[in-house]
PDB file of N, CA and C in Angstrom:
ATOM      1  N   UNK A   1      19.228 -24.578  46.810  1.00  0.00           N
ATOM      2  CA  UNK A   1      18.436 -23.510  46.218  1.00  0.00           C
ATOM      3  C   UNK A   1      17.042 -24.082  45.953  1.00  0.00           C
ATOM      4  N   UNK A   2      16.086 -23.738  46.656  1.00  0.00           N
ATOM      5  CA  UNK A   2      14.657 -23.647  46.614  1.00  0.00           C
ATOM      6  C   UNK A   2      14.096 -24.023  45.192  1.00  0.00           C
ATOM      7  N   UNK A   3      13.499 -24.732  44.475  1.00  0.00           N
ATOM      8  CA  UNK A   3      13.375 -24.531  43.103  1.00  0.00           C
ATOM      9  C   UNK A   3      13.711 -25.097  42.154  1.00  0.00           C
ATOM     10  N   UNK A   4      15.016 -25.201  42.455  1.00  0.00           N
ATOM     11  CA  UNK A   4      16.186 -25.816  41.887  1.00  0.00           C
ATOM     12  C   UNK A   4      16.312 -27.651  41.570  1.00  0.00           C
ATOM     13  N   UNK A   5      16.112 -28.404  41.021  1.00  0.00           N
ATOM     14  CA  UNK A   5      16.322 -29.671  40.949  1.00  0.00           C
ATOM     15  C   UNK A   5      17.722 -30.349  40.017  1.00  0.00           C
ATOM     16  N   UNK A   6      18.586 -30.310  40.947  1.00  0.00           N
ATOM     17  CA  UNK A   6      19.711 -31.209  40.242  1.00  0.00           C
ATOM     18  C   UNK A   6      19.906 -32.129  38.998  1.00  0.00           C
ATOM     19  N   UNK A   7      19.199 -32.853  39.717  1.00  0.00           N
ATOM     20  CA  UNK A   7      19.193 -34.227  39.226  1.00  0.00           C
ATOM     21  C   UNK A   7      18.587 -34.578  37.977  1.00  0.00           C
ATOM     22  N   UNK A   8      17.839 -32.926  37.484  1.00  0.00           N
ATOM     23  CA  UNK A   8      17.268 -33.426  36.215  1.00  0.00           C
ATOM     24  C   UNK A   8      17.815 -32.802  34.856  1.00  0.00           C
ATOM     25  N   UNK A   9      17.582 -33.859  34.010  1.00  0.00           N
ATOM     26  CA  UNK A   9      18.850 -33.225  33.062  1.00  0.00           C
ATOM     27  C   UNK A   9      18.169 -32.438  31.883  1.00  0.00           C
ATOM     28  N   UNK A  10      18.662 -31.784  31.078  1.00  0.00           N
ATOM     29  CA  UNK A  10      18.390 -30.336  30.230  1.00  0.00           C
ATOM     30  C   UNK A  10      17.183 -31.494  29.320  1.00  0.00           C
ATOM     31  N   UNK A  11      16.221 -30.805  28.624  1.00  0.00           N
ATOM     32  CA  UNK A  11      15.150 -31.354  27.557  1.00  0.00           C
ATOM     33  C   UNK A  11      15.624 -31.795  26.389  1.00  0.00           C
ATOM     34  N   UNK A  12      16.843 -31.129  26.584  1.00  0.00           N
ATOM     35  CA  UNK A  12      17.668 -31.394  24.398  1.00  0.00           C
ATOM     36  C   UNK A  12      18.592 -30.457  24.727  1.00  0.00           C
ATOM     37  N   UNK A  13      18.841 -30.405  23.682  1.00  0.00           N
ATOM     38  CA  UNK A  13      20.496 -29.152  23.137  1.00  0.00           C
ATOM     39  C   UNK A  13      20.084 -28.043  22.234  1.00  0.00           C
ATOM     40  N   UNK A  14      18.612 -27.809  22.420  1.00  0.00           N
ATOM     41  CA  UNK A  14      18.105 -26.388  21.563  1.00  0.00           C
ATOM     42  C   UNK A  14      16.947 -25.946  22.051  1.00  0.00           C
ATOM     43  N   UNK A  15      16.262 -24.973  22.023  1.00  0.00           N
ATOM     44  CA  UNK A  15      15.351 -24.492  22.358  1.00  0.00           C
ATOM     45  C   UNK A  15      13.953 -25.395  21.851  1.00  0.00           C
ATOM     46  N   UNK A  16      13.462 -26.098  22.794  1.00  0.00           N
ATOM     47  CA  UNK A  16      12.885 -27.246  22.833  1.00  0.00           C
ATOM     48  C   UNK A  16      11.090 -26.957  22.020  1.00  0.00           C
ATOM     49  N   UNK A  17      10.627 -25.113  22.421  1.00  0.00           N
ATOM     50  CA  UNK A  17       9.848 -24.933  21.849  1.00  0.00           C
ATOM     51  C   UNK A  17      10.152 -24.269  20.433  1.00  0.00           C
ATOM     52  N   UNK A  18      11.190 -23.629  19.893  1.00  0.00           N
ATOM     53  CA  UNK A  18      11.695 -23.364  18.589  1.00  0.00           C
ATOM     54  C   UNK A  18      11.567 -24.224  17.759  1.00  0.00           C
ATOM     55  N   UNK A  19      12.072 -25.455  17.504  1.00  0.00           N
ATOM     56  CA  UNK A  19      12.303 -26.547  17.379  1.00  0.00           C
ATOM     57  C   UNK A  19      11.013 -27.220  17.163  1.00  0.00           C
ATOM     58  N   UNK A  20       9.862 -27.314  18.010  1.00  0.00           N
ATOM     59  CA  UNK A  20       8.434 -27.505  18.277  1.00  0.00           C
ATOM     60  C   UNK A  20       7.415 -27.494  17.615  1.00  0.00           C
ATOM     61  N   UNK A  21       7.252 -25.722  17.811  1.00  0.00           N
ATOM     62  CA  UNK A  21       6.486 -25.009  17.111  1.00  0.00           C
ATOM     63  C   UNK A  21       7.053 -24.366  15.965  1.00  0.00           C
ATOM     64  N   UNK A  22       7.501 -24.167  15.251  1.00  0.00           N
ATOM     65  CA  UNK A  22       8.549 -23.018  14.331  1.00  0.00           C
ATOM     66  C   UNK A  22       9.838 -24.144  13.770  1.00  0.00           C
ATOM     67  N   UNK A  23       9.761 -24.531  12.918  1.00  0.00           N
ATOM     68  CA  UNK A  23      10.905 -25.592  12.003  1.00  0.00           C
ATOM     69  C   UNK A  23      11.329 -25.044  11.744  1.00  0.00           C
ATOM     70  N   UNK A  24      11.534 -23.483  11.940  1.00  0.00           N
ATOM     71  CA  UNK A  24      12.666 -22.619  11.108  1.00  0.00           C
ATOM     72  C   UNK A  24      12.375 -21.274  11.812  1.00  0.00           C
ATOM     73  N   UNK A  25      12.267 -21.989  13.749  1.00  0.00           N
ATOM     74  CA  UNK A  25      12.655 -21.238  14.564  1.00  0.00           C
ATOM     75  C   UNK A  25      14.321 -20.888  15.157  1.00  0.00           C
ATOM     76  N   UNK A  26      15.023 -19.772  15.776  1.00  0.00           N
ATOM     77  CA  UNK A  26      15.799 -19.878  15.821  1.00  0.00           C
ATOM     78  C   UNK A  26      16.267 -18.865  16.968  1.00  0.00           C
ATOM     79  N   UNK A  27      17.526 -19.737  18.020  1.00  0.00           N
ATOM     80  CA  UNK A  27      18.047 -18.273  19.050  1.00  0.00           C
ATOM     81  C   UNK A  27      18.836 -17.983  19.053  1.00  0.00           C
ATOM     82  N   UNK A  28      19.382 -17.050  20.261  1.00  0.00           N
ATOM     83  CA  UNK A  28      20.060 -16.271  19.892  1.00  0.00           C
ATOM     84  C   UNK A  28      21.339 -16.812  21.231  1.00  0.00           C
ATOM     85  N   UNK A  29      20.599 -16.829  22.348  1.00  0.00           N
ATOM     86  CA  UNK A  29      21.143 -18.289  23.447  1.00  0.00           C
ATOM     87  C   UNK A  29      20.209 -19.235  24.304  1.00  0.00           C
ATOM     88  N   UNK A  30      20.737 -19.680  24.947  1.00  0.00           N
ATOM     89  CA  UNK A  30      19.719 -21.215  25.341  1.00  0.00           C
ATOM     90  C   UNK A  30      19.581 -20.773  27.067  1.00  0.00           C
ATOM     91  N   UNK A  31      18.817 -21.616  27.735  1.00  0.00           N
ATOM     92  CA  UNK A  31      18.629 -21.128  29.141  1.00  0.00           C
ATOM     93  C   UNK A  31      17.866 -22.667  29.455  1.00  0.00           C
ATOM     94  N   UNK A  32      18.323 -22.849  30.605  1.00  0.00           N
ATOM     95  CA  UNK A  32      17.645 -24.270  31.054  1.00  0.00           C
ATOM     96  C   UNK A  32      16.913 -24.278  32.375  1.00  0.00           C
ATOM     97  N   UNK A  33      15.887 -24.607  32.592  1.00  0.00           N
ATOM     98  CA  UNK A  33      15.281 -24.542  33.738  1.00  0.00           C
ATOM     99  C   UNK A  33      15.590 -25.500  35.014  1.00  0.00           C
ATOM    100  N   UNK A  34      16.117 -24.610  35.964  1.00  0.00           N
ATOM    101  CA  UNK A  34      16.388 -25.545  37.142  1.00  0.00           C
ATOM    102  C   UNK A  34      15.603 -26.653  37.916  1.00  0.00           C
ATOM    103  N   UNK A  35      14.361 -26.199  37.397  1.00  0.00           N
ATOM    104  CA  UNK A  35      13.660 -27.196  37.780  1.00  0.00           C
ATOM    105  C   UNK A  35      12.857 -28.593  37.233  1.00  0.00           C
ATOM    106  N   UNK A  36      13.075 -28.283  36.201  1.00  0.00           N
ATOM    107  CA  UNK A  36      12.407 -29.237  35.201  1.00  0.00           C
ATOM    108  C   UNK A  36      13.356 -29.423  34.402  1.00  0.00           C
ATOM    109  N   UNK A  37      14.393 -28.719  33.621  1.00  0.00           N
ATOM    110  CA  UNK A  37      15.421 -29.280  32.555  1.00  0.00           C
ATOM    111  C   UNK A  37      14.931 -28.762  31.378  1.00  0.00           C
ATOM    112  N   UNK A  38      13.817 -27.663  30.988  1.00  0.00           N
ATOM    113  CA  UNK A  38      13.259 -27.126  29.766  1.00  0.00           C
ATOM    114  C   UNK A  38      14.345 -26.484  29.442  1.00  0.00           C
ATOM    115  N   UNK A  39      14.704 -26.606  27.883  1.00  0.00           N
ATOM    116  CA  UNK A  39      15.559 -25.604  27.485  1.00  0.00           C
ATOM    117  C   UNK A  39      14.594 -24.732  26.702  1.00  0.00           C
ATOM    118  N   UNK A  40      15.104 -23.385  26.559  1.00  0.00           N
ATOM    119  CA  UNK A  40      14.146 -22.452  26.375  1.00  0.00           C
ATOM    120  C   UNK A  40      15.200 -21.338  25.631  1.00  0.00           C
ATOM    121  N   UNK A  41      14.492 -20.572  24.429  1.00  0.00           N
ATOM    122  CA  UNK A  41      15.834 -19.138  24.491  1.00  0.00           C
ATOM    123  C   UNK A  41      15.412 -18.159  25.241  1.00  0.00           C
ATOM    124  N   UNK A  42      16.699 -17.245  25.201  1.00  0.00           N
ATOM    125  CA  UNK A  42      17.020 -16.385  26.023  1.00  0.00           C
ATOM    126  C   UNK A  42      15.627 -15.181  25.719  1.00  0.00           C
ATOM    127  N   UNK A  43      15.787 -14.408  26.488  1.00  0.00           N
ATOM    128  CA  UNK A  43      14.711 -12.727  25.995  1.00  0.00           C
ATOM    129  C   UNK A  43      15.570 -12.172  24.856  1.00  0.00           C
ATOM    130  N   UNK A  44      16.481 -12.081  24.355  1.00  0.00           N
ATOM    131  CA  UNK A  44      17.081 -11.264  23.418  1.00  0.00           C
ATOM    132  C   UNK A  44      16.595 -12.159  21.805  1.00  0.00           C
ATOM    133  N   UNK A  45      16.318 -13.917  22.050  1.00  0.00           N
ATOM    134  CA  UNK A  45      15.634 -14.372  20.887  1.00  0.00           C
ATOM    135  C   UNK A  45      14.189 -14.249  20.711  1.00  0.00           C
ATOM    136  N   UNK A  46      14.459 -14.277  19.111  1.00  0.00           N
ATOM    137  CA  UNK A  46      12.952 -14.105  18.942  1.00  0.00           C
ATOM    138  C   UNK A  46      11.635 -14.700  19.398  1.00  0.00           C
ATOM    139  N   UNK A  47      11.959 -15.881  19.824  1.00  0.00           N
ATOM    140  CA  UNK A  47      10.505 -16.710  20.716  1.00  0.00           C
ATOM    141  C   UNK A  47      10.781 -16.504  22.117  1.00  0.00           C
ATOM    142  N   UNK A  48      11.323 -15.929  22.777  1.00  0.00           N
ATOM    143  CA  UNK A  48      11.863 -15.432  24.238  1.00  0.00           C
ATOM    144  C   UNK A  48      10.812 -16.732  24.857  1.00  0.00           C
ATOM    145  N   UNK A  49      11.132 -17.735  24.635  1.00  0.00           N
ATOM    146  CA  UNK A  49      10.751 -18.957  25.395  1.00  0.00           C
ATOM    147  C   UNK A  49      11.376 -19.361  26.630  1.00  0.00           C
ATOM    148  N   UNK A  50      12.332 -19.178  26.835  1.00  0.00           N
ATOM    149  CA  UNK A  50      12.730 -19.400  28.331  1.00  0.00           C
ATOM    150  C   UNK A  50      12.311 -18.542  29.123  1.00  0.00           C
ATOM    151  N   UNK A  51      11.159 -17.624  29.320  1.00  0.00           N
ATOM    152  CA  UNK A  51      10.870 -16.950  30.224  1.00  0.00           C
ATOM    153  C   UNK A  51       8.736 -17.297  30.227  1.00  0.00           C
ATOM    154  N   UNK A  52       8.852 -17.411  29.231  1.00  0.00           N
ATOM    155  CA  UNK A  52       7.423 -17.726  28.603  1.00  0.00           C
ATOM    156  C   UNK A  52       7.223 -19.289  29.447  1.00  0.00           C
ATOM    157  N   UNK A  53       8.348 -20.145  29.478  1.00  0.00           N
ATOM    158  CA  UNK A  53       8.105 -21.396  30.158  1.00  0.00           C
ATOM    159  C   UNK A  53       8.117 -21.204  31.745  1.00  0.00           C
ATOM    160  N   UNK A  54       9.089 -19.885  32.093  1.00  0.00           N
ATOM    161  CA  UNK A  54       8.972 -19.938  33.678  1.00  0.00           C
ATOM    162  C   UNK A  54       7.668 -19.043  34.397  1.00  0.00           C
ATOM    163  N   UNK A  55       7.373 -18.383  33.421  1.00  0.00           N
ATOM    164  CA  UNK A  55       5.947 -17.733  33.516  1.00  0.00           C
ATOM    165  C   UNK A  55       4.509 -19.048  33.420  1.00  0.00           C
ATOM    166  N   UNK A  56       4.887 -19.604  32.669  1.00  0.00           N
ATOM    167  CA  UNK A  56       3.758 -20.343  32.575  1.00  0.00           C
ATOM    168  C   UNK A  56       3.465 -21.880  33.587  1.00  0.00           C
ATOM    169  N   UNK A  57       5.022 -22.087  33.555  1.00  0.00           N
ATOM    170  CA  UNK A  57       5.031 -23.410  34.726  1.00  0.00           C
ATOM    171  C   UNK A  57       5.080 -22.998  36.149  1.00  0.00           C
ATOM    172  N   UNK A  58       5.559 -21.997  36.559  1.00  0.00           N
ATOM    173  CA  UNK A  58       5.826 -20.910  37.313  1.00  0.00           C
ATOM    174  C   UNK A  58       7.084 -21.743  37.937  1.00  0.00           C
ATOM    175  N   UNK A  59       7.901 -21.672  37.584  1.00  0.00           N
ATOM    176  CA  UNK A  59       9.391 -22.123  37.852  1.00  0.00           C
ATOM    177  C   UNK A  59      10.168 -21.028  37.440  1.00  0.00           C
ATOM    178  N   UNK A  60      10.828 -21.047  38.729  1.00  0.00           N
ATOM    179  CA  UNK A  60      11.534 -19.153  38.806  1.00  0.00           C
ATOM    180  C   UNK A  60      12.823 -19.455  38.487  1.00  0.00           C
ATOM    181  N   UNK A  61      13.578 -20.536  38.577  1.00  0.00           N
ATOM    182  CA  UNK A  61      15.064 -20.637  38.187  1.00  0.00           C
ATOM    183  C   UNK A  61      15.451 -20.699  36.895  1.00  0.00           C
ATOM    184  N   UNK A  62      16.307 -20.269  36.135  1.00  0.00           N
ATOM    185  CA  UNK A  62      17.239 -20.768  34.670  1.00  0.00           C
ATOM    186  C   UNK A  62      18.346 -20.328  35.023  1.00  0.00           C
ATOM    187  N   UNK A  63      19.489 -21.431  34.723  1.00  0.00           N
ATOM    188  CA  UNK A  63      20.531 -21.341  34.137  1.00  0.00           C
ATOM    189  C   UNK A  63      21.524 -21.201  32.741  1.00  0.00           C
ATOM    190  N   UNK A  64      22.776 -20.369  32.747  1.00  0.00           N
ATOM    191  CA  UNK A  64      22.980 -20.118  31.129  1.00  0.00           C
ATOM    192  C   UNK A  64      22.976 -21.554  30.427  1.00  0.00           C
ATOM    193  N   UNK A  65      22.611 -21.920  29.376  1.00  0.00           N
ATOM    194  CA  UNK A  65      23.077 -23.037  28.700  1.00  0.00           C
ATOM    195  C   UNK A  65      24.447 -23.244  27.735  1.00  0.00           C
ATOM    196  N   UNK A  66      24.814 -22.088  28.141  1.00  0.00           N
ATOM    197  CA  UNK A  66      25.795 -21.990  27.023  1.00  0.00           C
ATOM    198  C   UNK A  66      27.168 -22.257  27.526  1.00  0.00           C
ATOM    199  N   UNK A  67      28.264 -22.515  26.801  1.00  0.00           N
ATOM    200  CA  UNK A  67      29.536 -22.625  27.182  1.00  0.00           C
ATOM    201  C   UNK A  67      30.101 -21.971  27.963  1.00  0.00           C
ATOM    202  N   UNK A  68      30.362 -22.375  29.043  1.00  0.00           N
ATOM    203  CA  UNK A  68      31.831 -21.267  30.418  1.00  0.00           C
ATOM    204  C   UNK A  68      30.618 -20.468  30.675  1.00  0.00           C
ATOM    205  N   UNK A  69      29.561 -20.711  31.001  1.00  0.00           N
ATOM    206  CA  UNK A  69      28.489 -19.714  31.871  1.00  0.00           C
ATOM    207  C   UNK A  69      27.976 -20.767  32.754  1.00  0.00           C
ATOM    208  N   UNK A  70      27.529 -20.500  34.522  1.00  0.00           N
ATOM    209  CA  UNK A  70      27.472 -21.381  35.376  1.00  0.00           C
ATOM    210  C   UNK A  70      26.731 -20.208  35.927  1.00  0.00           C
ATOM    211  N   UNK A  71      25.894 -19.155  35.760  1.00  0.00           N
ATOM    212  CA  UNK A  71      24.886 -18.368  36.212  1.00  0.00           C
ATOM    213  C   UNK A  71      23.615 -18.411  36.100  1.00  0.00           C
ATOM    214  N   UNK A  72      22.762 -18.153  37.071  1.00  0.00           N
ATOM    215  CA  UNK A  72      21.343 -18.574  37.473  1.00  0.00           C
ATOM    216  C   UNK A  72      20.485 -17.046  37.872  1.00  0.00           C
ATOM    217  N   UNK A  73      19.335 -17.014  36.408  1.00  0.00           N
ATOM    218  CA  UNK A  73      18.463 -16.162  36.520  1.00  0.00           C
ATOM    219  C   UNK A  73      17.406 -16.478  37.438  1.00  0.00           C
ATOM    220  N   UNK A  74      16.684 -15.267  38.849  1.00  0.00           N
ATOM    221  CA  UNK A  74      15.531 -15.726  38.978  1.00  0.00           C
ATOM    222  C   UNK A  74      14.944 -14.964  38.838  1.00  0.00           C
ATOM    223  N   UNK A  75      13.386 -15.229  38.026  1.00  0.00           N
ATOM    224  CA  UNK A  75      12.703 -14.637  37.368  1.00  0.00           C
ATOM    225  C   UNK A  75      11.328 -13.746  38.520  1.00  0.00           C
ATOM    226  N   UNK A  76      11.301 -14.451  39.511  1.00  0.00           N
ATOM    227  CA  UNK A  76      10.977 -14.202  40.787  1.00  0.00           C
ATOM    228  C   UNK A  76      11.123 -12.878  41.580  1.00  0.00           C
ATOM    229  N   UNK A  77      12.702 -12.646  41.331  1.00  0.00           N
ATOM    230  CA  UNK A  77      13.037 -11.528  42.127  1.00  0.00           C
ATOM    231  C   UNK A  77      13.838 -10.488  41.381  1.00  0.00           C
ATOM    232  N   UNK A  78      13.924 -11.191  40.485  1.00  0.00           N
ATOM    233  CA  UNK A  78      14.708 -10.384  39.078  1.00  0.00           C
ATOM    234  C   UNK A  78      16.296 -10.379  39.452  1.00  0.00           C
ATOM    235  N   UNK A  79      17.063 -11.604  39.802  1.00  0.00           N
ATOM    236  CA  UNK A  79      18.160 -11.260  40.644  1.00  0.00           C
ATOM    237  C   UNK A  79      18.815 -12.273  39.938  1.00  0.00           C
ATOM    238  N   UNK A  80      20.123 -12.150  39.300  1.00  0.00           N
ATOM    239  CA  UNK A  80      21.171 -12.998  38.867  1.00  0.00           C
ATOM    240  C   UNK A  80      22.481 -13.365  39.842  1.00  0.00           C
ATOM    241  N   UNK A  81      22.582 -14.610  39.921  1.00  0.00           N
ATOM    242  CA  UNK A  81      23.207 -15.598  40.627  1.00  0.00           C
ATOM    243  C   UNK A  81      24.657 -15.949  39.756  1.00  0.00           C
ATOM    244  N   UNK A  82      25.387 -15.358  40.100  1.00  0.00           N
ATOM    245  CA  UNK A  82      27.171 -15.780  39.428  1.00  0.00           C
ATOM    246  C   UNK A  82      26.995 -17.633  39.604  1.00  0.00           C
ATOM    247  N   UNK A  83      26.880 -18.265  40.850  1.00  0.00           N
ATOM    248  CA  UNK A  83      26.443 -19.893  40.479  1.00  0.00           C
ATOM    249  C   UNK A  83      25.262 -20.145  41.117  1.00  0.00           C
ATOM    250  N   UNK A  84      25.505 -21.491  41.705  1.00  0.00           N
ATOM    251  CA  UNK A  84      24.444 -22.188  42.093  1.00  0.00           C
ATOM    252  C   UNK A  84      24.756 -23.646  42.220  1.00  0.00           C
ATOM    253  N   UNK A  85      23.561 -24.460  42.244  1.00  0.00           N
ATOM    254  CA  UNK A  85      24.121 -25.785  42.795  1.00  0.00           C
ATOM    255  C   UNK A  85      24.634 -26.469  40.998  1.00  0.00           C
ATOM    256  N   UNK A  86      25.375 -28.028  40.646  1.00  0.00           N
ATOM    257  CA  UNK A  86      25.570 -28.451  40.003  1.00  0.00           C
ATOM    258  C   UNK A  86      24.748 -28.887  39.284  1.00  0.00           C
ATOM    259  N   UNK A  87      24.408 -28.735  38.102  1.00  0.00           N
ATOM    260  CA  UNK A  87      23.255 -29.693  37.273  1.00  0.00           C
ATOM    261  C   UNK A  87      23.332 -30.468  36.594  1.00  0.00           C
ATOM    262  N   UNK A  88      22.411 -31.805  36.483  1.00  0.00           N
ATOM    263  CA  UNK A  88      22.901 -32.834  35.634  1.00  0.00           C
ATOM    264  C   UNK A  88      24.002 -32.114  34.352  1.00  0.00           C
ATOM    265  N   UNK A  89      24.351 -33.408  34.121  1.00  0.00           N
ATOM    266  CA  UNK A  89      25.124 -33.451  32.675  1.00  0.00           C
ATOM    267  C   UNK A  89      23.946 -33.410  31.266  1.00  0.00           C
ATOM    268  N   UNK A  90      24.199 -32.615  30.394  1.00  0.00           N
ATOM    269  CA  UNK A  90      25.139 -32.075  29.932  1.00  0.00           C
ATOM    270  C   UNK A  90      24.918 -30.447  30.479  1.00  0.00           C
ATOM    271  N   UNK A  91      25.954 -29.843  30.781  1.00  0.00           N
ATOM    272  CA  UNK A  91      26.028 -28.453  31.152  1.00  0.00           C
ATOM    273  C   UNK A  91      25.598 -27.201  30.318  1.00  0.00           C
ATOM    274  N   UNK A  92      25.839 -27.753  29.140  1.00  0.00           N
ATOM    275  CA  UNK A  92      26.063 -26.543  27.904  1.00  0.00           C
ATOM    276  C   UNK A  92      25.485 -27.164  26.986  1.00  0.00           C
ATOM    277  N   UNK A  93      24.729 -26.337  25.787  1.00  0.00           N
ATOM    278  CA  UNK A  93      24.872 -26.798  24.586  1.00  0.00           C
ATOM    279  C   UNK A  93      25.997 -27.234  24.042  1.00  0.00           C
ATOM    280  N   UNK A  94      26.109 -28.287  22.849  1.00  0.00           N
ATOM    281  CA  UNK A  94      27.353 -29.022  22.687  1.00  0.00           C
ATOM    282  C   UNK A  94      27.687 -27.757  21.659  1.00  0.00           C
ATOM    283  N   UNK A  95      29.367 -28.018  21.566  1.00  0.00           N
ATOM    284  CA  UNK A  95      30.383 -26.587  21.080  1.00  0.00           C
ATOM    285  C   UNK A  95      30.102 -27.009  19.555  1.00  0.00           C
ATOM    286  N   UNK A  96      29.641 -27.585  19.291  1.00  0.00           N
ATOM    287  CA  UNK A  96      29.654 -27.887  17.756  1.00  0.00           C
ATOM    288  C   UNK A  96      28.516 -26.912  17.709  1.00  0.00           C
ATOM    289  N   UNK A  97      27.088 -26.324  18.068  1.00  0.00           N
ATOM    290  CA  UNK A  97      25.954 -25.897  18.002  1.00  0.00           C
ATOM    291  C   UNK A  97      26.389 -24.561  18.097  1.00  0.00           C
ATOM    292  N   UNK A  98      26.403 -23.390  17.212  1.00  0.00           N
ATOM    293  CA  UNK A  98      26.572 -22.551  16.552  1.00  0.00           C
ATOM    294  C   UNK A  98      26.139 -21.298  17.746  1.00  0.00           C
ATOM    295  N   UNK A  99      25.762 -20.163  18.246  1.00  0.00           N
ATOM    296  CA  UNK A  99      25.113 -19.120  18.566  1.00  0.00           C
ATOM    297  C   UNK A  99      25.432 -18.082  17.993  1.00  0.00           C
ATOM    298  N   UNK A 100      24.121 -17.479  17.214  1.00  0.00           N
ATOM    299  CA  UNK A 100      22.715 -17.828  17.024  1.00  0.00           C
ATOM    300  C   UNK A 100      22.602 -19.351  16.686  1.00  0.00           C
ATOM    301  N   UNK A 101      21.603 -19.762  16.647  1.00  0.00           N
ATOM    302  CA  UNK A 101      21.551 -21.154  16.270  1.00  0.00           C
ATOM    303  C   UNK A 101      20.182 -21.517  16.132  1.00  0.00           C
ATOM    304  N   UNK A 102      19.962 -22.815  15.602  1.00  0.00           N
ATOM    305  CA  UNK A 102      21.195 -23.544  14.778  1.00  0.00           C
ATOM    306  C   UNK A 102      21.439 -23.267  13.325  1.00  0.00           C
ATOM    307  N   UNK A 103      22.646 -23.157  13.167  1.00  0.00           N
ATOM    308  CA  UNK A 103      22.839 -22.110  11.965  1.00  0.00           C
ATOM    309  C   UNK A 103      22.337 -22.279  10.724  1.00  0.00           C
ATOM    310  N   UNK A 104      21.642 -23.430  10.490  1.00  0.00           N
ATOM    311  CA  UNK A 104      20.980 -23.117   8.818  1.00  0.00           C
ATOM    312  C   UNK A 104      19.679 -22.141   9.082  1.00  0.00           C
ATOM    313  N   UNK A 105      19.466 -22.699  10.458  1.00  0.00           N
ATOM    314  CA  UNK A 105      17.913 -21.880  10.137  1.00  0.00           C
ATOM    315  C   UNK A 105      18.170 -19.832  10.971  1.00  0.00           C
ATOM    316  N   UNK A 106      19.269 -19.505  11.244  1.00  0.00           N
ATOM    317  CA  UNK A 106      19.212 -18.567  11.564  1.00  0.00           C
ATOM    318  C   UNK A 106      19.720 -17.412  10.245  1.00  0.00           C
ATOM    319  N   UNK A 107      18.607 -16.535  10.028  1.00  0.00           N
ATOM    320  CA  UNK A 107      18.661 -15.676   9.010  1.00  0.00           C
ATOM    321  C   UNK A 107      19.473 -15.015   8.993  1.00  0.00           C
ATOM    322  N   UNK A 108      20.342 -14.167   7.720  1.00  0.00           N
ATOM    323  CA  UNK A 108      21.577 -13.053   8.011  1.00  0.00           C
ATOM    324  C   UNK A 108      21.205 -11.932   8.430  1.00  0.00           C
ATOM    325  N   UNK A 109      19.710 -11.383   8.531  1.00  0.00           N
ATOM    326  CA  UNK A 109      19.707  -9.838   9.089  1.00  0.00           C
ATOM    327  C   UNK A 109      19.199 -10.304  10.659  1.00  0.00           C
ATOM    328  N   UNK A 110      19.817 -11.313  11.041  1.00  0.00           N
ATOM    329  CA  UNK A 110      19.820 -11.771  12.509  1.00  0.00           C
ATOM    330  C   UNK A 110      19.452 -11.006  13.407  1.00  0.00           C
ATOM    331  N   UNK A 111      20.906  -9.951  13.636  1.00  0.00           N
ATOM    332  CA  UNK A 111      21.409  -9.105  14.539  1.00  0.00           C
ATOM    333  C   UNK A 111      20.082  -8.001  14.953  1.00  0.00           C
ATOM    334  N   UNK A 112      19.515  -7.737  13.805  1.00  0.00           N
ATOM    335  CA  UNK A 112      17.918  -6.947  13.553  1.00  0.00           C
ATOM    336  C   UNK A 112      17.047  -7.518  14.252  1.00  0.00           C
ATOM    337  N   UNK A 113      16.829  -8.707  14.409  1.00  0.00           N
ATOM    338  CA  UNK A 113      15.651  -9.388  14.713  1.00  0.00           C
ATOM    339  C   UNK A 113      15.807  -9.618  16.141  1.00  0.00           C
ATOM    340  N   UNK A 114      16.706  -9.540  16.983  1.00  0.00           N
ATOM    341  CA  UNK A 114      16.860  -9.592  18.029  1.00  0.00           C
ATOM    342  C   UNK A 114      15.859  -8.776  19.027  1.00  0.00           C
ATOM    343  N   UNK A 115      15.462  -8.706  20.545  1.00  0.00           N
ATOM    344  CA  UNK A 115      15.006  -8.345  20.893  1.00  0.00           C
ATOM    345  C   UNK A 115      15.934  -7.805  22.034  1.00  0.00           C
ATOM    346  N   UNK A 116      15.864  -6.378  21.807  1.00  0.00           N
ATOM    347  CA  UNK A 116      16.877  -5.722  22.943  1.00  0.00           C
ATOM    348  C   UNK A 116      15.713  -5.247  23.971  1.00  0.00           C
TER     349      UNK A 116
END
């Protein structure tokens, strides 16, 4: 897959600009870039950073970061991919890491703040 780089492994285990910019940023799920390894959140969190990074680096691939998901957004053609090739280790955020997350800093009127 065009785009796509294996071999490189995810930035961290959270949304790398949440985390960054915002100490008491927070998502809702994680998305990793196939080509670089940025983890980023999803469009439904509030910093919709995983799309903001493929817009801006112009890297059209992400994959889910999350547990038992092995699907690949491209932002390119607007077309979701059931798989794709293997990507470094680690696959997922680790199962201990909460979604929303990470849970101290995610507020209780959560579900509100979401972006549908």
């Amino acid at each position: 897959m065009q785009g796509v780089d294996p071999s490189v492994p995810p930035s961290g285990t959270g949304c790398a600009d949440c985390d960054a910019a915002d100490p008491q940023g927070w998502w809702f799920h994680l998305r990793r870039c196939g080509e670089c390894g940025h983890i980023g959140c999803c469009d439904s969190s509030p910093g919709q950073h995983a799309s903001a990074h493929a817009a801006a680096a112009g890297h059209r691939f992400v994959r889910s970061f999350e547990p038992g998901e092995e699907w690949f957004w491209d932002y390119g053609e607007q077309a979701m991919y059931e798989s794709g090739p293997e990507l470094a280790a680690p696959a997922h955020r680790p199962l201990t890491q909460t979604a929303p997350g990470p849970a101290e800093r995610v507020p209780e009127d959560w579900p509100q703040r979401l972006h549908r």
